[in-house]
N, C-alpha and C. Protein backbone atom coordinates (compact mmCIF):
# COMPACT_ATOMS: atom_id res chain seq x y z
N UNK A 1 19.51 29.91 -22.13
CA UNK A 1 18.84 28.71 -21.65
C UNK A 1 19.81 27.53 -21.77
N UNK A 2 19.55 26.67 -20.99
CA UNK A 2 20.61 25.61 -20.84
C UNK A 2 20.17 24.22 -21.01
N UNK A 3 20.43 23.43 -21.31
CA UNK A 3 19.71 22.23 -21.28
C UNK A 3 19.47 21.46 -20.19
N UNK A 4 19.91 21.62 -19.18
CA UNK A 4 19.49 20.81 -18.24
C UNK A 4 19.03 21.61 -17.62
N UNK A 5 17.74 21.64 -17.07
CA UNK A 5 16.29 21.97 -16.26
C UNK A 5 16.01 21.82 -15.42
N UNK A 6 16.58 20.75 -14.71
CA UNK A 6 16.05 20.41 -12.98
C UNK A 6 17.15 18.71 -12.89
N UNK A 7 17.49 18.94 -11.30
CA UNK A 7 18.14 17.86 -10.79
C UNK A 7 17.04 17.61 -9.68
N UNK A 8 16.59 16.44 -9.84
CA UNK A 8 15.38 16.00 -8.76
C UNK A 8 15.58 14.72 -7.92
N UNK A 9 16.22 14.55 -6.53
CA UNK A 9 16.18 13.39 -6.04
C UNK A 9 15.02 13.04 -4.89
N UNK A 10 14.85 11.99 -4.86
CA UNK A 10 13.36 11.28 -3.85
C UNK A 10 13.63 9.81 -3.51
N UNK A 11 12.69 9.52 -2.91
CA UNK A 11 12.46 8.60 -2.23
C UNK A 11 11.18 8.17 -2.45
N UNK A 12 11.03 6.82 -2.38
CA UNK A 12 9.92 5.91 -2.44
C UNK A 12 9.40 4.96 -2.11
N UNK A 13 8.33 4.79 -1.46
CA UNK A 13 8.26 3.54 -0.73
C UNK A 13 6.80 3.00 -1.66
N UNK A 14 6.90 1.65 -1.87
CA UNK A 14 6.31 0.77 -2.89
C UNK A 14 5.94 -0.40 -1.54
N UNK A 15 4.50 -0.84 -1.02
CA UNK A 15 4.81 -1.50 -0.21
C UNK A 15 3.02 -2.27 -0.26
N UNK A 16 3.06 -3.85 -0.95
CA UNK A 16 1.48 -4.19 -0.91
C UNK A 16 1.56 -5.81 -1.02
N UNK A 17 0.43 -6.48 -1.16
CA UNK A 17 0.54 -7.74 -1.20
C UNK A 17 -0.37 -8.10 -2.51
N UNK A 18 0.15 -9.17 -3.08
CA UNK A 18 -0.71 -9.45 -4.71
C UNK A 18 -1.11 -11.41 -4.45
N UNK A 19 -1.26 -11.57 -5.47
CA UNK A 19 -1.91 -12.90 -5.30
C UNK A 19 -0.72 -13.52 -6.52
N UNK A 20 -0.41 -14.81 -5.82
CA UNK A 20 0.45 -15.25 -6.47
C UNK A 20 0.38 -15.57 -8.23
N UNK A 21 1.11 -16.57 -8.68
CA UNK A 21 0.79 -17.12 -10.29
C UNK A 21 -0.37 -17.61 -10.31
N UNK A 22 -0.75 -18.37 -9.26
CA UNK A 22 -2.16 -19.23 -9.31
C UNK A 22 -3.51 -19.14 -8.49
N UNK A 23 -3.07 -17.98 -8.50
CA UNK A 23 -4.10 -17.08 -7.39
C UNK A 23 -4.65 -17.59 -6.32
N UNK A 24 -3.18 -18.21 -5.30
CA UNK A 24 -3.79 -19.11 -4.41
C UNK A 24 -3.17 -18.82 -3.15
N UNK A 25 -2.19 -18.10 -2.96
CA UNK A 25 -1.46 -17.54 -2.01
C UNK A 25 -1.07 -16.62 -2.09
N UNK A 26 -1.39 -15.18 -1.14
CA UNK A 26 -0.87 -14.01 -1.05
C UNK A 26 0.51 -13.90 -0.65
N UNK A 27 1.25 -12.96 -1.52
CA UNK A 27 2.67 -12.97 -0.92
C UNK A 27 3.11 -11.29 -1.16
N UNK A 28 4.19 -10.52 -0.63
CA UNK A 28 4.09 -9.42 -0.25
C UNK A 28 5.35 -9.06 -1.86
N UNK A 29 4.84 -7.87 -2.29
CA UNK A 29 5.40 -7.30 -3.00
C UNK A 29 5.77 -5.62 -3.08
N UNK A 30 6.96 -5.08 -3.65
CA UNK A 30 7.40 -3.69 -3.61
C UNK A 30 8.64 -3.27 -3.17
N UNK A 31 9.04 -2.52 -2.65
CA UNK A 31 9.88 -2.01 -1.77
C UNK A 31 9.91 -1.38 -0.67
N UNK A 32 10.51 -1.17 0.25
CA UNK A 32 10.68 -0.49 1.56
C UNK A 32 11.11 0.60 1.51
N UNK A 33 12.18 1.07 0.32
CA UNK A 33 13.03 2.43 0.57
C UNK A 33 13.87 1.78 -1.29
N UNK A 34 13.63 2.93 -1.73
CA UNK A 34 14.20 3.64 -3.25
C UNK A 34 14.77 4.79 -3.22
N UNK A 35 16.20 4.80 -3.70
CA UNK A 35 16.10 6.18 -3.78
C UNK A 35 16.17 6.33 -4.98
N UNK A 36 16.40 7.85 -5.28
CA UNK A 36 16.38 7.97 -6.97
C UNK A 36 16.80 9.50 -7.25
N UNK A 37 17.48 9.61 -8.61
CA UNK A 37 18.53 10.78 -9.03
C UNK A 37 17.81 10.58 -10.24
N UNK A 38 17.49 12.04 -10.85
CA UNK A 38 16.92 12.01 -12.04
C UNK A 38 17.24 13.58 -12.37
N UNK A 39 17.47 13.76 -13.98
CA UNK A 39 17.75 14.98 -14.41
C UNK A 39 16.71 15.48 -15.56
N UNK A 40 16.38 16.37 -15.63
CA UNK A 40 15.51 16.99 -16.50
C UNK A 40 16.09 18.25 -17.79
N UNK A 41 15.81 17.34 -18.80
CA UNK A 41 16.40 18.43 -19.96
C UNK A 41 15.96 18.36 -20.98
N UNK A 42 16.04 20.01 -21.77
CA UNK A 42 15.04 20.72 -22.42
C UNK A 42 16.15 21.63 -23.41
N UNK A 43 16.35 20.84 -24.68
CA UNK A 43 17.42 21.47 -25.43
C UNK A 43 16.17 23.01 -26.25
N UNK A 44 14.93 22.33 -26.36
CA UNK A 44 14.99 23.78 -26.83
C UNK A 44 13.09 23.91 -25.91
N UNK A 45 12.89 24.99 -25.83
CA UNK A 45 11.55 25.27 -25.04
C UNK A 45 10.24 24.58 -25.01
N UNK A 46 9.81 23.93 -23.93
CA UNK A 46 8.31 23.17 -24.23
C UNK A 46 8.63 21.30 -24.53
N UNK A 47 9.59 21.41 -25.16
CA UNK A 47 9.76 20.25 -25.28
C UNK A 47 11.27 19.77 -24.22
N UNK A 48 10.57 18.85 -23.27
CA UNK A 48 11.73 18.23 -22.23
C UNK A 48 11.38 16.65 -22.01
N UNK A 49 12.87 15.77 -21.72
CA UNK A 49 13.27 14.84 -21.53
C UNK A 49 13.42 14.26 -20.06
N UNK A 50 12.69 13.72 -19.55
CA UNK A 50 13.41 13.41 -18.26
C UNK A 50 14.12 12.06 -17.85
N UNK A 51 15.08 12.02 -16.98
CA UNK A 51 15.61 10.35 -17.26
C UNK A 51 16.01 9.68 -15.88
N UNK A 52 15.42 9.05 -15.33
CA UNK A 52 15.55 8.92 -13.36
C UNK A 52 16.88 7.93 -13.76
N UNK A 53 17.12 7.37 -12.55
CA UNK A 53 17.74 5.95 -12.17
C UNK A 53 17.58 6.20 -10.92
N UNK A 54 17.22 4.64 -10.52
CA UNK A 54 16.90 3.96 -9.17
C UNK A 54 17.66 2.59 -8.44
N UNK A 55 17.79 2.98 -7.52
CA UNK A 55 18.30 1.91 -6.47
C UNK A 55 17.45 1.57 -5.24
N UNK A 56 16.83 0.34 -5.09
CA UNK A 56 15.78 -0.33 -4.31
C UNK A 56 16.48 -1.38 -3.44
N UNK A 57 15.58 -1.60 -2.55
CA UNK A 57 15.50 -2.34 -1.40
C UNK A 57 14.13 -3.30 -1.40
N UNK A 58 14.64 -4.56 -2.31
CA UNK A 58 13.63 -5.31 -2.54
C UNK A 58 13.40 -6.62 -2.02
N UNK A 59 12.66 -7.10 -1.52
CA UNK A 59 12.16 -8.37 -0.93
C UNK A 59 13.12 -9.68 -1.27
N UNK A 60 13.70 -9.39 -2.69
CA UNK A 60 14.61 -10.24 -3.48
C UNK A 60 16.26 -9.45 -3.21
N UNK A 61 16.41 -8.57 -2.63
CA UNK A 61 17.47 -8.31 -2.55
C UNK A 61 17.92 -6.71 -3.11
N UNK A 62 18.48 -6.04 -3.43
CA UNK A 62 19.11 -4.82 -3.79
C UNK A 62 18.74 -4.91 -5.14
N UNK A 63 18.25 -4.10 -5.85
CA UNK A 63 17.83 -3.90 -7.26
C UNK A 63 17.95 -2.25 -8.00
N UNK A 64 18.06 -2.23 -8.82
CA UNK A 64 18.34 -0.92 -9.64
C UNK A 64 16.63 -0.98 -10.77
N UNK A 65 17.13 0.17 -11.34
CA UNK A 65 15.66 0.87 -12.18
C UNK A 65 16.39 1.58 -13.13
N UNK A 66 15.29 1.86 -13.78
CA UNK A 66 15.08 3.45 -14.53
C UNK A 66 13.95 4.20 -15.24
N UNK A 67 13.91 5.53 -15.40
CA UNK A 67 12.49 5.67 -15.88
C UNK A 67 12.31 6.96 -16.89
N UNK A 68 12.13 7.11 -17.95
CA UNK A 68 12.10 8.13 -18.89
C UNK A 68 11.15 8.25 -19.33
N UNK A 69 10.93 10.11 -19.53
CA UNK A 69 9.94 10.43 -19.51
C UNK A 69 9.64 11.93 -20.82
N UNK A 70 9.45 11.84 -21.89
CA UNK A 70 9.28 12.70 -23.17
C UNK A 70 8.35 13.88 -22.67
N UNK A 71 7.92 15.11 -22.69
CA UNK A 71 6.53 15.83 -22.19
C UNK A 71 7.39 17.06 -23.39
N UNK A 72 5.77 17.56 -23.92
CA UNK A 72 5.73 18.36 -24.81
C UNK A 72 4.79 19.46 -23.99
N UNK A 73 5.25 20.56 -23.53
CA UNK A 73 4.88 21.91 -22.73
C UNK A 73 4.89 21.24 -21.72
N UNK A 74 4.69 22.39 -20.38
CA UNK A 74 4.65 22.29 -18.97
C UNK A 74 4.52 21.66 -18.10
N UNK A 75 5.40 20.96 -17.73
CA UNK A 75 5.27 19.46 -16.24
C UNK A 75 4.11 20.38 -15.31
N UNK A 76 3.89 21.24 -14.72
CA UNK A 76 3.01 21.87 -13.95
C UNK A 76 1.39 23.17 -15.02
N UNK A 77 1.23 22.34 -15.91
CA UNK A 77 0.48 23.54 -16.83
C UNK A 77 -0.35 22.19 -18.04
N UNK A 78 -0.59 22.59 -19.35
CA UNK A 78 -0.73 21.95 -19.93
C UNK A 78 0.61 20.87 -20.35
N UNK A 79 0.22 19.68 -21.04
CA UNK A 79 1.28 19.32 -21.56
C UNK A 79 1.12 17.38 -22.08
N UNK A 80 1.35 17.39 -23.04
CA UNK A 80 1.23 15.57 -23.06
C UNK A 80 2.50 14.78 -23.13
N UNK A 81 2.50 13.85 -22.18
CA UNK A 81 3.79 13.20 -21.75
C UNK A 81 3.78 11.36 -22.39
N UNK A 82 4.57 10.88 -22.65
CA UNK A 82 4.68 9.51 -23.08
C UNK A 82 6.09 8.91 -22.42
N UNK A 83 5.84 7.80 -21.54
CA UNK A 83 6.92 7.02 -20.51
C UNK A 83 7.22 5.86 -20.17
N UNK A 84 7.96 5.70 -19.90
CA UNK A 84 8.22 4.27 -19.65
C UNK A 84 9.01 3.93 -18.36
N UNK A 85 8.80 3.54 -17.37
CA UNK A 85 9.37 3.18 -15.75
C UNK A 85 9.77 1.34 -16.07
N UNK A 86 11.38 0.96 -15.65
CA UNK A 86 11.47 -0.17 -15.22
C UNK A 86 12.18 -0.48 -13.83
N UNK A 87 11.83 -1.59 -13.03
CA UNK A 87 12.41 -1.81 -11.59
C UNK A 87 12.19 -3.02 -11.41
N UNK A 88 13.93 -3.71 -11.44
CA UNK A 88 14.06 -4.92 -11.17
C UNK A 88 13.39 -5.31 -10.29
N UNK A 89 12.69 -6.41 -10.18
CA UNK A 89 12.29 -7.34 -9.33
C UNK A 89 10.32 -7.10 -8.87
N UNK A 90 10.47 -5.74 -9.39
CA UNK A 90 9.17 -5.35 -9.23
C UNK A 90 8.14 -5.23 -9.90
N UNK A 91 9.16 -4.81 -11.38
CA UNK A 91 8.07 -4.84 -12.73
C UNK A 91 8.68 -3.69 -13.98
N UNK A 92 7.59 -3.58 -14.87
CA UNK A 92 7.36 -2.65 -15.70
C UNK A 92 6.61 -1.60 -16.11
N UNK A 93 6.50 -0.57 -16.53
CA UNK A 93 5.11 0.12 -17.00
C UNK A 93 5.24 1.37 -18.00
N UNK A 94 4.44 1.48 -18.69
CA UNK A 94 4.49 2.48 -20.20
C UNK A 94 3.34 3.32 -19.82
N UNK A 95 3.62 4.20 -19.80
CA UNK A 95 2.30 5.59 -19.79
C UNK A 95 1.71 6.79 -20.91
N UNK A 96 0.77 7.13 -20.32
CA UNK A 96 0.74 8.39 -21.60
C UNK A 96 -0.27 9.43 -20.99
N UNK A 97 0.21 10.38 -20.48
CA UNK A 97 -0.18 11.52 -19.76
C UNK A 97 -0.71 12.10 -20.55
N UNK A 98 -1.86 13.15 -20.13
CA UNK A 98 -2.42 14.98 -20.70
C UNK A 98 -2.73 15.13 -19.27
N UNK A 99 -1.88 16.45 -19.17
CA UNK A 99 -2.18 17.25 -17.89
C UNK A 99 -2.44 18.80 -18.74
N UNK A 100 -3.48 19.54 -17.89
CA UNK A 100 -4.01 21.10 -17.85
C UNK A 100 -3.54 21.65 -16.81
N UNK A 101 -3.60 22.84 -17.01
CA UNK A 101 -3.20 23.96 -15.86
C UNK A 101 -3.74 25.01 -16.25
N UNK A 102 -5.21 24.63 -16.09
CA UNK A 102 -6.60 25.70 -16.79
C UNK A 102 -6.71 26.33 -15.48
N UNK A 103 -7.07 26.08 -14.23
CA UNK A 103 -7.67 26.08 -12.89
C UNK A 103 -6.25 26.80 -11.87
N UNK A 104 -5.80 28.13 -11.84
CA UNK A 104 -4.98 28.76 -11.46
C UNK A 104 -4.04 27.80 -10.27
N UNK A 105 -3.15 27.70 -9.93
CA UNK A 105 -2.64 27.15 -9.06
C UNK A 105 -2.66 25.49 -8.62
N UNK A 106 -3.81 25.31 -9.54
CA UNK A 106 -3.99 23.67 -9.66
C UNK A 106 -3.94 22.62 -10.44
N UNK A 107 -2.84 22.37 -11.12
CA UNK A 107 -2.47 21.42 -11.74
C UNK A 107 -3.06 20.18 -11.85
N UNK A 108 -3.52 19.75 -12.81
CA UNK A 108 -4.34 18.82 -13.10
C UNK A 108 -4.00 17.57 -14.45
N UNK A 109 -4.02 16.08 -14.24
CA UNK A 109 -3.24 15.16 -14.82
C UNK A 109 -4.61 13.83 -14.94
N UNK A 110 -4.82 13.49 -16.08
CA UNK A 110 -5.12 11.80 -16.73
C UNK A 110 -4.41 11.63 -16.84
N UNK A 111 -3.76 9.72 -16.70
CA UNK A 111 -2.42 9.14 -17.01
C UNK A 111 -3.73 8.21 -17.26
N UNK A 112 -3.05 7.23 -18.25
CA UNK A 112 -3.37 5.82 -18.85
C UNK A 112 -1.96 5.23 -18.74
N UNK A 113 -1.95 3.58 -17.82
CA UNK A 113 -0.68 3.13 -17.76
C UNK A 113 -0.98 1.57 -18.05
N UNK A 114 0.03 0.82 -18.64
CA UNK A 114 -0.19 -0.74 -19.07
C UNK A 114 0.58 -0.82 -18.28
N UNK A 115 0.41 -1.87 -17.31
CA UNK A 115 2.16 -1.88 -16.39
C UNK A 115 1.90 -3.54 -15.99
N UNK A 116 3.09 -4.13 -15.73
CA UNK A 116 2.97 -5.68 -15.04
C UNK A 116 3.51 -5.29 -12.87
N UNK A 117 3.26 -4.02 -12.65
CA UNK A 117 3.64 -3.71 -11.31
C UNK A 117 2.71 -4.60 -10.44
N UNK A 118 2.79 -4.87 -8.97
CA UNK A 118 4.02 -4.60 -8.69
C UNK A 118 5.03 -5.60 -8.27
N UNK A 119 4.58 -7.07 -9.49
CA UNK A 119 5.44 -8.09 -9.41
C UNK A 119 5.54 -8.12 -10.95
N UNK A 120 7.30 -8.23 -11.00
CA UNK A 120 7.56 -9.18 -12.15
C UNK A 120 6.89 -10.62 -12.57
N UNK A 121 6.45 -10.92 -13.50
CA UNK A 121 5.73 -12.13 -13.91
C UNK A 121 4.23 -12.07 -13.66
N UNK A 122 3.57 -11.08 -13.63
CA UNK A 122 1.81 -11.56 -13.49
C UNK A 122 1.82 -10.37 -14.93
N UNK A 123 0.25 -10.99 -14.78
CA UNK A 123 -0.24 -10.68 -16.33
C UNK A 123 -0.30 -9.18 -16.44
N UNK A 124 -1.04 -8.79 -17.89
CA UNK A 124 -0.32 -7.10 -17.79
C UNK A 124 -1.61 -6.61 -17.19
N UNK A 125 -1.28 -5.40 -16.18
CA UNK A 125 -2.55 -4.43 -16.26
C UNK A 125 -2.97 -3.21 -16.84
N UNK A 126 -4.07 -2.34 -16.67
CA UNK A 126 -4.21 -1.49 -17.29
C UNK A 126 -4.79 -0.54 -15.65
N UNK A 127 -4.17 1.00 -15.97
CA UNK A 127 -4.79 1.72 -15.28
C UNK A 127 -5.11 3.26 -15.51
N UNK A 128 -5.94 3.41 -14.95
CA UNK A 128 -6.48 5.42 -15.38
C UNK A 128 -6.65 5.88 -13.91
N UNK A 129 -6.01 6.81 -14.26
CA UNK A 129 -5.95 7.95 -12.83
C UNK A 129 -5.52 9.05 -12.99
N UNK A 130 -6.49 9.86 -12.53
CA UNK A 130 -6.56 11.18 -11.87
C UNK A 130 -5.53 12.00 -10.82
N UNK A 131 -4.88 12.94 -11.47
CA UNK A 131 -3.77 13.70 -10.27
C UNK A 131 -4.38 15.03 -9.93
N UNK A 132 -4.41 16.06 -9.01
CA UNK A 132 -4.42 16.95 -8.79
C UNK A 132 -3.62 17.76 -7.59
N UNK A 133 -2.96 18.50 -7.71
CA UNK A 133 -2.28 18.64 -7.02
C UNK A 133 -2.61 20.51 -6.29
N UNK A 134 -1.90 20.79 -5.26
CA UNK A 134 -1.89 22.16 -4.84
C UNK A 134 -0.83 22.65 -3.78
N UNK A 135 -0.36 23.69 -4.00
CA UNK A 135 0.81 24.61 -3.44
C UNK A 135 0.37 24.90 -1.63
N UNK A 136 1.05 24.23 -1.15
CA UNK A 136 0.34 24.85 0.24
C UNK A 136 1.32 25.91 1.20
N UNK A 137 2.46 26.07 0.84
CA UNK A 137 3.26 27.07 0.89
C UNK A 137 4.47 27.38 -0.01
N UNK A 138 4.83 28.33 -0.41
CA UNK A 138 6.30 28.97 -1.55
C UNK A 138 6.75 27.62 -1.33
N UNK A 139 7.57 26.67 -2.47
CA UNK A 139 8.04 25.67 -2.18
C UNK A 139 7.49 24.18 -2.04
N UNK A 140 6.26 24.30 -1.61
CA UNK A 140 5.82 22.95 -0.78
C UNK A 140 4.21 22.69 -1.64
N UNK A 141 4.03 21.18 -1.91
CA UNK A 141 3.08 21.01 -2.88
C UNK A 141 2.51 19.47 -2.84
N UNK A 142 1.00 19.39 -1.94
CA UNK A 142 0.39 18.15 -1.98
C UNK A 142 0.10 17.91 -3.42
N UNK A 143 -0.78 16.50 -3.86
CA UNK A 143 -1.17 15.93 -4.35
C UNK A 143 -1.99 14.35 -4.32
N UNK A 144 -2.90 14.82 -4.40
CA UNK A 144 -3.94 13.37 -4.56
C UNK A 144 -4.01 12.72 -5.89
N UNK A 145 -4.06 11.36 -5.60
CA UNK A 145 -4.45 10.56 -6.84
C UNK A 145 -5.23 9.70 -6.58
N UNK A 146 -6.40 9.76 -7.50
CA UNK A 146 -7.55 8.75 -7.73
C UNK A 146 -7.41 7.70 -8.93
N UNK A 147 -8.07 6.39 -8.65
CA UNK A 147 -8.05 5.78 -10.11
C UNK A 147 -8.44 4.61 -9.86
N UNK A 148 -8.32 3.99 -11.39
CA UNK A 148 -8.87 2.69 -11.37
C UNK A 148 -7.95 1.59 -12.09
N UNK A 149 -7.92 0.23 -11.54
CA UNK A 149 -6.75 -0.57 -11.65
C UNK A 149 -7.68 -2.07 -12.11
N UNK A 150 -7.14 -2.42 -13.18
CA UNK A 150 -7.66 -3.63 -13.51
C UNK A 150 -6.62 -5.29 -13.92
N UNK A 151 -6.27 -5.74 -13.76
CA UNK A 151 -5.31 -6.96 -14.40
C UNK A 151 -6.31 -8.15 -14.84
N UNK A 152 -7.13 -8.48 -13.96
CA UNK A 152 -7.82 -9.56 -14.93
C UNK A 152 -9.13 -9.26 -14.04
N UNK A 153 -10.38 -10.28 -14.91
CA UNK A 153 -11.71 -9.39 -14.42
C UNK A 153 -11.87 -10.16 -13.07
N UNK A 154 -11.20 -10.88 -12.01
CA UNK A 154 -11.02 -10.71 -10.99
C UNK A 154 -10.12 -10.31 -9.84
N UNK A 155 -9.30 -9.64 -10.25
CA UNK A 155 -8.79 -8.22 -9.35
C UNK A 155 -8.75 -7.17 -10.16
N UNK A 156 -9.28 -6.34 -9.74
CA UNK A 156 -9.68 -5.08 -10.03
C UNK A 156 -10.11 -4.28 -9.33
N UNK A 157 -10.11 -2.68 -9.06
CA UNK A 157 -10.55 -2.26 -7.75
C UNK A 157 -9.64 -0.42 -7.88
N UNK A 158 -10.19 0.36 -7.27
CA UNK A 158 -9.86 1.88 -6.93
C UNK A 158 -8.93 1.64 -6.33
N UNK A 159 -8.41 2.38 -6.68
CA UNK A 159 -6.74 3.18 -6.30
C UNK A 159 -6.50 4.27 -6.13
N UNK A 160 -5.75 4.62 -4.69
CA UNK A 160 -5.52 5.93 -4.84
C UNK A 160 -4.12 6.09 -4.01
N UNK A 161 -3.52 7.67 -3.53
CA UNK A 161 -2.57 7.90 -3.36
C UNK A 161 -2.27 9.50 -2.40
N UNK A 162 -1.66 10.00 -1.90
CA UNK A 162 -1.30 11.01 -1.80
C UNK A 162 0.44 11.73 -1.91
N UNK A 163 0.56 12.87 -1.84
CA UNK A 163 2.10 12.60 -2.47
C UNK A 163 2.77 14.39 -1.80
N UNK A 164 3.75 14.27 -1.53
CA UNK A 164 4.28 15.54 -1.37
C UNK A 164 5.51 16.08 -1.78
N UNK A 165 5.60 17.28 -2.10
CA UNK A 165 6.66 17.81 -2.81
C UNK A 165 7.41 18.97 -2.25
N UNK A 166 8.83 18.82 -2.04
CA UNK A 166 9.18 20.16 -1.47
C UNK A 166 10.44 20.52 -2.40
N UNK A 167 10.23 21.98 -2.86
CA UNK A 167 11.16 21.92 -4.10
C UNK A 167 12.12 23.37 -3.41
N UNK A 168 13.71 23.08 -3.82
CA UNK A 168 14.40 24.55 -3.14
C UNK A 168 15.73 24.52 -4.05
């Protein structure tokens, strides 16, 4: 066994509008296009490290990231994960995963996240959401996400997502 586990690169598009400092003008926040190089490693079984870096295309100009990620057993099975994602110009956020992989082929994830996304400088939020994901051919793997997003008790509101994966 080797320590490094997986080389994973992607793309991301981050793309919404928030309400300013004084909640008086909408202005557009995120990115258009991220890419990102991240390696995955696992010096000894069950227990793995993961560690991205990112380069964005941000409203403010060209920006970098990074994002690490601790998980004790199976990224696709059981497993509890604790993380932290940062991206200039966009924000911050700390997580703490339990995912199962009770339900054959269907991978299943709670995340709890404090994050200030998806502008630097507004107050912190809190969010819970639901992943589930499924194999739709050798290789290839949707995923939905549900949830709920709060920053102050007037914005707040469901969230969701879909996501795809093609692994070779």
């Amino acid at each position: 066994m080797y320590p490094l586990q997986e080389v994973r690169v992607g793309y991301t598009r981050l793309i919404g509008e928030t309400r300013d400092g004084d909640l008086q003008e909408t202005v557009d926040v995120g990115f258009k296009v991220a890419g990102w190089f991240e390696l995955g490693l696992a010096a000894v079984e069950g227990v793995e490290l993961d560690a991205r870096a990112m380069v964005m295309a941000t409203s403010e100009g060209f920006a970098v990231g990074g994002r690490g990620e601790a998980r004790l057993g199976d990224r696709d099975a059981s497993h509890l994960a604790l993380g932290v994602e940062h991206m200039a110009d966009i924000g911050t956020s700390g997580f703490f995963r339990l995912g199962w992989g009770t339900v054959p082929r269907v991978p299943m994830a709670a995340t709890v996240e404090v994050t200030t996304l998806p502008a630097t400088g507004r107050d912190t939020g809190v969010r819970l959401f639901y992943d589930v994901a499924t194999p739709i051919r050798p290789g290839v793997r949707i995923g939905l996400r549900i949830g709920y997003a709060a920053r102050i008790h007037t914005i707040a509101g469901v969230t969701g997502g879909l996501d795809a994966t093609v692994e070779f």
